[in-house]
PDB file of N, CA and C in Angstrom:
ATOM      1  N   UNK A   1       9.589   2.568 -22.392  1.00  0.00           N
ATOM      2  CA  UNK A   1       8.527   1.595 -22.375  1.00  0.00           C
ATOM      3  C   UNK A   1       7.309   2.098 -23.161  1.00  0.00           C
ATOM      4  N   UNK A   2       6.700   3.536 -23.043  1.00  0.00           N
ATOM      5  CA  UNK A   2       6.109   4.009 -23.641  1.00  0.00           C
ATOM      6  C   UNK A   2       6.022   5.345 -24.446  1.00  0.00           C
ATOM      7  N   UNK A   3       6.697   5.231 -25.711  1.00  0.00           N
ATOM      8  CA  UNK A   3       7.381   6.233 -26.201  1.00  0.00           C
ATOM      9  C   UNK A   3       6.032   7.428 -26.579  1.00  0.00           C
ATOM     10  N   UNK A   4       5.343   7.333 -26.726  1.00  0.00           N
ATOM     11  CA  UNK A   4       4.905   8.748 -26.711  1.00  0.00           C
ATOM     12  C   UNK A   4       4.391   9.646 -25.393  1.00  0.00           C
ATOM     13  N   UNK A   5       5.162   8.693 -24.072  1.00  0.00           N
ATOM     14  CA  UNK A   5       5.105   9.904 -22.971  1.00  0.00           C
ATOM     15  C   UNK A   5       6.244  10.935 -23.011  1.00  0.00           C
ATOM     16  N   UNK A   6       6.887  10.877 -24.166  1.00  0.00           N
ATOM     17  CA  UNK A   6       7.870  11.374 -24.619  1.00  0.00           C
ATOM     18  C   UNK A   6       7.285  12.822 -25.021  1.00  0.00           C
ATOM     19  N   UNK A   7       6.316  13.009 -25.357  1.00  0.00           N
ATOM     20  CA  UNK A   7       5.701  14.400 -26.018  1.00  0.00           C
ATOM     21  C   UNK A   7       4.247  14.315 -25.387  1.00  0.00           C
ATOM     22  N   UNK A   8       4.138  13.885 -23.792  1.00  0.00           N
ATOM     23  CA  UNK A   8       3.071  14.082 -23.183  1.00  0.00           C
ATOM     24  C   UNK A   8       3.419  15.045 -22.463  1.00  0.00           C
ATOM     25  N   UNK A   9       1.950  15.327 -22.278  1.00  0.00           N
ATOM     26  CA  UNK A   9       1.992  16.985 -21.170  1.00  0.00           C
ATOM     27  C   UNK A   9       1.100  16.177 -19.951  1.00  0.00           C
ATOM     28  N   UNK A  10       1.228  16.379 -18.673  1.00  0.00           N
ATOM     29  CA  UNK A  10       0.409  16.252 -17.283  1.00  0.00           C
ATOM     30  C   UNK A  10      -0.576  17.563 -17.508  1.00  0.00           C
ATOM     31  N   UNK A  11      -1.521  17.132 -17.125  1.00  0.00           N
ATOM     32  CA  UNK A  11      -2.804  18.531 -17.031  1.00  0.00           C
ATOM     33  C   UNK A  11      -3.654  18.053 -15.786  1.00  0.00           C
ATOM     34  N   UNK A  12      -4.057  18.984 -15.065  1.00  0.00           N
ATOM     35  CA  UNK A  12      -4.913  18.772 -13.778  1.00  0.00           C
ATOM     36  C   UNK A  12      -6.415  18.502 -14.488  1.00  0.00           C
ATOM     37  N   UNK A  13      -7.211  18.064 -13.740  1.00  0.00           N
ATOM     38  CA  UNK A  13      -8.491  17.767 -13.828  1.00  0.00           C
ATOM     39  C   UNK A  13      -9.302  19.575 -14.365  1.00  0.00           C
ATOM     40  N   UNK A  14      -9.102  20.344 -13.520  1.00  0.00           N
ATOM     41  CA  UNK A  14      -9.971  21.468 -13.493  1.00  0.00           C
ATOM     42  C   UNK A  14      -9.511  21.849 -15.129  1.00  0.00           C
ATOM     43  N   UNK A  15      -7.931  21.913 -15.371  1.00  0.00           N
ATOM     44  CA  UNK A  15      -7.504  22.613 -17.019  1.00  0.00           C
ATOM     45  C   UNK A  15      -8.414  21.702 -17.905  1.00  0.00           C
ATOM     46  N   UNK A  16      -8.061  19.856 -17.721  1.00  0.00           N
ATOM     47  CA  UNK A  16      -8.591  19.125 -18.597  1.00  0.00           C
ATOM     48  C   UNK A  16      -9.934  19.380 -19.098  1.00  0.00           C
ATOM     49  N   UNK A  17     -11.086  19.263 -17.749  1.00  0.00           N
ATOM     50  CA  UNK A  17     -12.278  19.884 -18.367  1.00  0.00           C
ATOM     51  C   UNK A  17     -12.335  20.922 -18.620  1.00  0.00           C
ATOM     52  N   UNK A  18     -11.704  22.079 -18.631  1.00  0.00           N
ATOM     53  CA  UNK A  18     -12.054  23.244 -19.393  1.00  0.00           C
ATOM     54  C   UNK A  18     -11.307  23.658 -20.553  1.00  0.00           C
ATOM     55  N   UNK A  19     -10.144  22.865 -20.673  1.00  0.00           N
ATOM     56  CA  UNK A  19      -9.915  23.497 -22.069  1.00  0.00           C
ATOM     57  C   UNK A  19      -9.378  22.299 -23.124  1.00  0.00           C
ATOM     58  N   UNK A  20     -10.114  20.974 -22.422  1.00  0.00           N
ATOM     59  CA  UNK A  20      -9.552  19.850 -23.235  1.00  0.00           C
ATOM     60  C   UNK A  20     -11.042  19.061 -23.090  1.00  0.00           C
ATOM     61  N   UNK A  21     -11.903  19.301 -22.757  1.00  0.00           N
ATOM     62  CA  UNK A  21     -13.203  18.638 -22.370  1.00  0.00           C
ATOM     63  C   UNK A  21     -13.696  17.414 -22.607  1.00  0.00           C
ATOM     64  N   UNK A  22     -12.762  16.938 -20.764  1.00  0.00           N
ATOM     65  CA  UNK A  22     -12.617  16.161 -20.283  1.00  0.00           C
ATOM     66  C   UNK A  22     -13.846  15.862 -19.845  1.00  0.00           C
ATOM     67  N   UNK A  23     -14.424  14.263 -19.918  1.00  0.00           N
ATOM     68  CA  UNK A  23     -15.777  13.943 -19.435  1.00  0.00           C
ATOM     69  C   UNK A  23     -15.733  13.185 -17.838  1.00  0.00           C
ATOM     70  N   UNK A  24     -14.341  13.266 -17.266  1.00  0.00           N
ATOM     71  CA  UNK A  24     -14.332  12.991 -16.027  1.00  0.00           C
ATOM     72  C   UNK A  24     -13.283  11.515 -15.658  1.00  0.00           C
ATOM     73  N   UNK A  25     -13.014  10.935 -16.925  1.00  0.00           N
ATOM     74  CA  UNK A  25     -12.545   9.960 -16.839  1.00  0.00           C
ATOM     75  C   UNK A  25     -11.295   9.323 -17.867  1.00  0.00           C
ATOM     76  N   UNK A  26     -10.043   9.866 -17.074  1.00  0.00           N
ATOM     77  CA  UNK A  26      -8.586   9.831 -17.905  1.00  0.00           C
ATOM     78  C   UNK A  26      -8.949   8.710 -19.186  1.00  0.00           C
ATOM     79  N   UNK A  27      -8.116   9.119 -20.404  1.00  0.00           N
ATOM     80  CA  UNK A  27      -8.192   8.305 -21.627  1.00  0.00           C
ATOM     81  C   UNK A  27      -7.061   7.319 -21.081  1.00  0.00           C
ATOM     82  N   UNK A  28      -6.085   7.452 -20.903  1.00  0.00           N
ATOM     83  CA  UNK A  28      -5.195   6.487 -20.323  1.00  0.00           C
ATOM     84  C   UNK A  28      -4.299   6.817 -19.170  1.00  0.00           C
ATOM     85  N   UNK A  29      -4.070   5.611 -18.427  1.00  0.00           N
ATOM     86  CA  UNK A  29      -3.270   5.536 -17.414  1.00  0.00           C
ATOM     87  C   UNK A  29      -1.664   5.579 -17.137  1.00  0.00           C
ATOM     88  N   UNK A  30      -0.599   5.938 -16.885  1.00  0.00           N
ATOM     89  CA  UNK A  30       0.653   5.271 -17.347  1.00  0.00           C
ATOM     90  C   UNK A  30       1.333   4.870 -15.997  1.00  0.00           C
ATOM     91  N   UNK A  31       2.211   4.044 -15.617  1.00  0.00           N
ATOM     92  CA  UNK A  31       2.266   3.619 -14.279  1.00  0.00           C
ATOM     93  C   UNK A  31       4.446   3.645 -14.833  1.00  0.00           C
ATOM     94  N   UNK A  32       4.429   4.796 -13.947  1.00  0.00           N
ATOM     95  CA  UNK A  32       6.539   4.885 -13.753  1.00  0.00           C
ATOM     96  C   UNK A  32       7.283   3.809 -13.213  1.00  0.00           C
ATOM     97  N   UNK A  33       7.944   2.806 -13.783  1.00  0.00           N
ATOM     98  CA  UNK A  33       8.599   1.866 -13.373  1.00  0.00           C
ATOM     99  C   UNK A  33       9.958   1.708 -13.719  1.00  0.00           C
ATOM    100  N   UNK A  34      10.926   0.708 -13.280  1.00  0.00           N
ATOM    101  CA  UNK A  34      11.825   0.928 -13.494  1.00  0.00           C
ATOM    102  C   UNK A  34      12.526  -0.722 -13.961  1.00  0.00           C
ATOM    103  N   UNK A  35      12.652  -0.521 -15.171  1.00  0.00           N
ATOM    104  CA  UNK A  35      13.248  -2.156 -16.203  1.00  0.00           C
ATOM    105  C   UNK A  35      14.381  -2.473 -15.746  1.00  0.00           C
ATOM    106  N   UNK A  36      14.257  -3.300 -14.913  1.00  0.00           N
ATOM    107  CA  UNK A  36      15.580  -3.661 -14.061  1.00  0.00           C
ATOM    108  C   UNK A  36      15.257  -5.430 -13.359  1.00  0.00           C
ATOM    109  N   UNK A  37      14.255  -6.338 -14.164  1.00  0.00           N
ATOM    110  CA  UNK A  37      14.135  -7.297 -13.459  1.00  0.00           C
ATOM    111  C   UNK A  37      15.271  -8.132 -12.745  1.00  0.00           C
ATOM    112  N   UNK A  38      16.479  -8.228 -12.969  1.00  0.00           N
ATOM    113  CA  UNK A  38      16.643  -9.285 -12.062  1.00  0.00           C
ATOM    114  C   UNK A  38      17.056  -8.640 -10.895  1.00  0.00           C
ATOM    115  N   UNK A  39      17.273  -7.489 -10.162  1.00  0.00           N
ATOM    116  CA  UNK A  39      17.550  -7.138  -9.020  1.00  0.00           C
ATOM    117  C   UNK A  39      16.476  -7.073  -8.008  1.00  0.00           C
ATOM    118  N   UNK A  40      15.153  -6.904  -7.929  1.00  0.00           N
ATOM    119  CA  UNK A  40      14.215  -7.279  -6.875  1.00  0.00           C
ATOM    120  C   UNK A  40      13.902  -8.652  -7.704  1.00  0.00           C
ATOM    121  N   UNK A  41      13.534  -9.285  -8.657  1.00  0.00           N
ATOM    122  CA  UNK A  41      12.651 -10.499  -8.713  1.00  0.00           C
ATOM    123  C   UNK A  41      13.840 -11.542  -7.900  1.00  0.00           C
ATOM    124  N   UNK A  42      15.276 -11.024  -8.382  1.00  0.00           N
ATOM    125  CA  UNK A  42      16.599 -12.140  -7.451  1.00  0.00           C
ATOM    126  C   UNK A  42      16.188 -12.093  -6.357  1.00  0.00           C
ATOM    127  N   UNK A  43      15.994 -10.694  -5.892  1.00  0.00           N
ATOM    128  CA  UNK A  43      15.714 -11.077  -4.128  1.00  0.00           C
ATOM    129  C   UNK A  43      14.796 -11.356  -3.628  1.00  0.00           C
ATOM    130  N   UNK A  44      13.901 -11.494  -4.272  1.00  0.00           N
ATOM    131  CA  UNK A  44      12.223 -11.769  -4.144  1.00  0.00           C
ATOM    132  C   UNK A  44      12.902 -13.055  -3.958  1.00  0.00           C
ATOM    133  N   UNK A  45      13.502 -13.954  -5.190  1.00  0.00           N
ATOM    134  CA  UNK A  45      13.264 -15.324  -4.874  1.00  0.00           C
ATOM    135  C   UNK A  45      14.488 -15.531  -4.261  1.00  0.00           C
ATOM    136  N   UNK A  46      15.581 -15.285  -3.957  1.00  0.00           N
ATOM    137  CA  UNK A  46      16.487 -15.485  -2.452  1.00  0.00           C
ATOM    138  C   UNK A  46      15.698 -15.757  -1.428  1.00  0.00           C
ATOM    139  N   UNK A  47      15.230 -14.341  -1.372  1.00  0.00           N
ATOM    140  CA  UNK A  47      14.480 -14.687   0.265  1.00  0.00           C
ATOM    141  C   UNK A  47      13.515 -15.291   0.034  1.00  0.00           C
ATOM    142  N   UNK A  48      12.587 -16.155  -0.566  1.00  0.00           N
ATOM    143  CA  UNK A  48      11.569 -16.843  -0.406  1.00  0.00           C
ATOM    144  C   UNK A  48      12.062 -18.343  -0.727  1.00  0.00           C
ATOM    145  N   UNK A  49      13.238 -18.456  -1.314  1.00  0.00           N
ATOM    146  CA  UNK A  49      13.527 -19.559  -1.121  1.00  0.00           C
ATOM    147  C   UNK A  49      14.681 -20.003   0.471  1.00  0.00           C
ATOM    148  N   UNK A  50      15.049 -18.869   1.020  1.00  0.00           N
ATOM    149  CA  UNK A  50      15.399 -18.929   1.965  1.00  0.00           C
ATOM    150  C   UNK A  50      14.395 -19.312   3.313  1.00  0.00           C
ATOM    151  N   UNK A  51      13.575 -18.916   3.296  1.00  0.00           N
ATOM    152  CA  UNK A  51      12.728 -18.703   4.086  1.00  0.00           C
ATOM    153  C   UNK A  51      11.501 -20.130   3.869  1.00  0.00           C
ATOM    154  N   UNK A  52      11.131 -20.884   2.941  1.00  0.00           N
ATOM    155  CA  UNK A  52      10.758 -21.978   2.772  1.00  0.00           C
ATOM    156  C   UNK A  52      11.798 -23.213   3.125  1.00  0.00           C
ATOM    157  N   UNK A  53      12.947 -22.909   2.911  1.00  0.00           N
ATOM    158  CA  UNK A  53      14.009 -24.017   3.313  1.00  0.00           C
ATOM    159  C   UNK A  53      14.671 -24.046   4.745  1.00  0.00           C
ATOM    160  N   UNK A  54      14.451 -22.789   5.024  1.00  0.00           N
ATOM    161  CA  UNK A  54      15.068 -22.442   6.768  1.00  0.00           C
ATOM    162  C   UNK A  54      13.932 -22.481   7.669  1.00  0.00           C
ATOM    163  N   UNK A  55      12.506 -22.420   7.486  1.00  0.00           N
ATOM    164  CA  UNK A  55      11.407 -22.369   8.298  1.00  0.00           C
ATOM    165  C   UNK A  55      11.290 -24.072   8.628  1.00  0.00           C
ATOM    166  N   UNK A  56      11.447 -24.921   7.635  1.00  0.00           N
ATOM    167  CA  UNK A  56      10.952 -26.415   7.569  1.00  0.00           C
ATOM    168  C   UNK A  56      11.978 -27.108   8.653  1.00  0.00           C
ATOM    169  N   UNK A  57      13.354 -26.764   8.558  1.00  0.00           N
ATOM    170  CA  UNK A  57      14.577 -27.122   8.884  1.00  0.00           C
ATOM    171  C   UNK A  57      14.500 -26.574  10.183  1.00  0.00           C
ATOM    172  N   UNK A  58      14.147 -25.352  10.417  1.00  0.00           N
ATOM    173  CA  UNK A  58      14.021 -25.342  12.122  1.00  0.00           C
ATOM    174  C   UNK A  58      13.146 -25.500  13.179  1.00  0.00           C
ATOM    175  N   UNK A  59      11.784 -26.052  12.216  1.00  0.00           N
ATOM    176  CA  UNK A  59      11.503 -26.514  12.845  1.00  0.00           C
ATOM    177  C   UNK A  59      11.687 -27.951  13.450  1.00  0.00           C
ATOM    178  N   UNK A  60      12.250 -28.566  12.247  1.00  0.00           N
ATOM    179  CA  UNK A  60      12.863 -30.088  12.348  1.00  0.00           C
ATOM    180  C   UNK A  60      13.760 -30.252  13.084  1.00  0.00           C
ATOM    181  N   UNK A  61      14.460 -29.353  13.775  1.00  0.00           N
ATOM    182  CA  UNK A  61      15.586 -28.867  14.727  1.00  0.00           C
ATOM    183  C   UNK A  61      15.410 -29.359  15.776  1.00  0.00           C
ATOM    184  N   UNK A  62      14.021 -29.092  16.056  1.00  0.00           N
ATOM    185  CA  UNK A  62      13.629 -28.814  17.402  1.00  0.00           C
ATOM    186  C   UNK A  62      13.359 -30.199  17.985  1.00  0.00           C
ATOM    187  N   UNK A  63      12.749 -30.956  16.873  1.00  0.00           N
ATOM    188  CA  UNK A  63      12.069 -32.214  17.622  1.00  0.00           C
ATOM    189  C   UNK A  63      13.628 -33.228  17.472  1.00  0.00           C
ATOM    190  N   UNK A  64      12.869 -34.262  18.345  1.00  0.00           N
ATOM    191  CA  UNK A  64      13.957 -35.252  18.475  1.00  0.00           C
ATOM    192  C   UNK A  64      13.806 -36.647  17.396  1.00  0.00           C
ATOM    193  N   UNK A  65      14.678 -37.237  17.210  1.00  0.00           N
ATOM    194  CA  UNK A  65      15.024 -38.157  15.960  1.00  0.00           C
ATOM    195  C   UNK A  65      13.664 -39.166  16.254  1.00  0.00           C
ATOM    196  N   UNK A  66      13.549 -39.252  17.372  1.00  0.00           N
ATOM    197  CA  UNK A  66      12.219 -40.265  17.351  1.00  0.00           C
ATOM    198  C   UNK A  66      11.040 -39.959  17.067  1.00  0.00           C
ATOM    199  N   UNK A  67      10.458 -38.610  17.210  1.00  0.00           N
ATOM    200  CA  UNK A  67       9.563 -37.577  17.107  1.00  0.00           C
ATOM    201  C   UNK A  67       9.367 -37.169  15.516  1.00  0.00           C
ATOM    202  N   UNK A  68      10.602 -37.072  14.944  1.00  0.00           N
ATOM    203  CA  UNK A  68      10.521 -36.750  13.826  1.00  0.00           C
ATOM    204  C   UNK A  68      10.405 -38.017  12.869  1.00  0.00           C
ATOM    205  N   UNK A  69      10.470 -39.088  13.426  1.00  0.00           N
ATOM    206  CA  UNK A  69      10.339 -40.308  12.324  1.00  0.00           C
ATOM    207  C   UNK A  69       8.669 -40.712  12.496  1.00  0.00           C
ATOM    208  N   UNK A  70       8.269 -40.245  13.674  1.00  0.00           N
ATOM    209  CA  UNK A  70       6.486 -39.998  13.747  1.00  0.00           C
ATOM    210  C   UNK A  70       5.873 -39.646  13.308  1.00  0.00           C
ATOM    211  N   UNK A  71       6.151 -38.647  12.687  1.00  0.00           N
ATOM    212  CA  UNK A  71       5.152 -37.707  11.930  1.00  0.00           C
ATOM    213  C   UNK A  71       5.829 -38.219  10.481  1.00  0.00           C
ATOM    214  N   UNK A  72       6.612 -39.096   9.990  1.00  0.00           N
ATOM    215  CA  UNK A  72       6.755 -39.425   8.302  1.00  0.00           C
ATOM    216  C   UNK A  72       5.456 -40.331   7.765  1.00  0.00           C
TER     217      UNK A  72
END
């Protein structure tokens, strides 16, 4: 994703300011992830479409056919 962490080095704060003089505030950030969308975004939206279609439905369960033509 970001090819020149390829020839990056990690340095602590105390090395940075002293032998890279560091003014206190990283030049950039990089955040480790893993390129694999459809295996959590699938289950992200499984279960949220599960859970919007099974919450409505049980509650509609509950009431009775006359009850439920009340509230349309």
């Amino acid at each position: 994703m970001a090819p020149e962490i390829d020839s990056a080095v990690l340095v602590g704060f105390p090395a940075a300011e002293r032998y890279l003089g560091l003014d206190g505030h990283p030049s950039e950030i990089y955040v480790r992830t893993v390129n694999n969308p459809w295996v959590g975004g699938l289950v992200a939206a499984l279960l949220t479409g599960a859970l919007a279609g099974l919450l409505p439905a049980i509650g509609a369960a509950r009431l009775s056919p006359t009850q439920a033509l009340l509230t349309v």
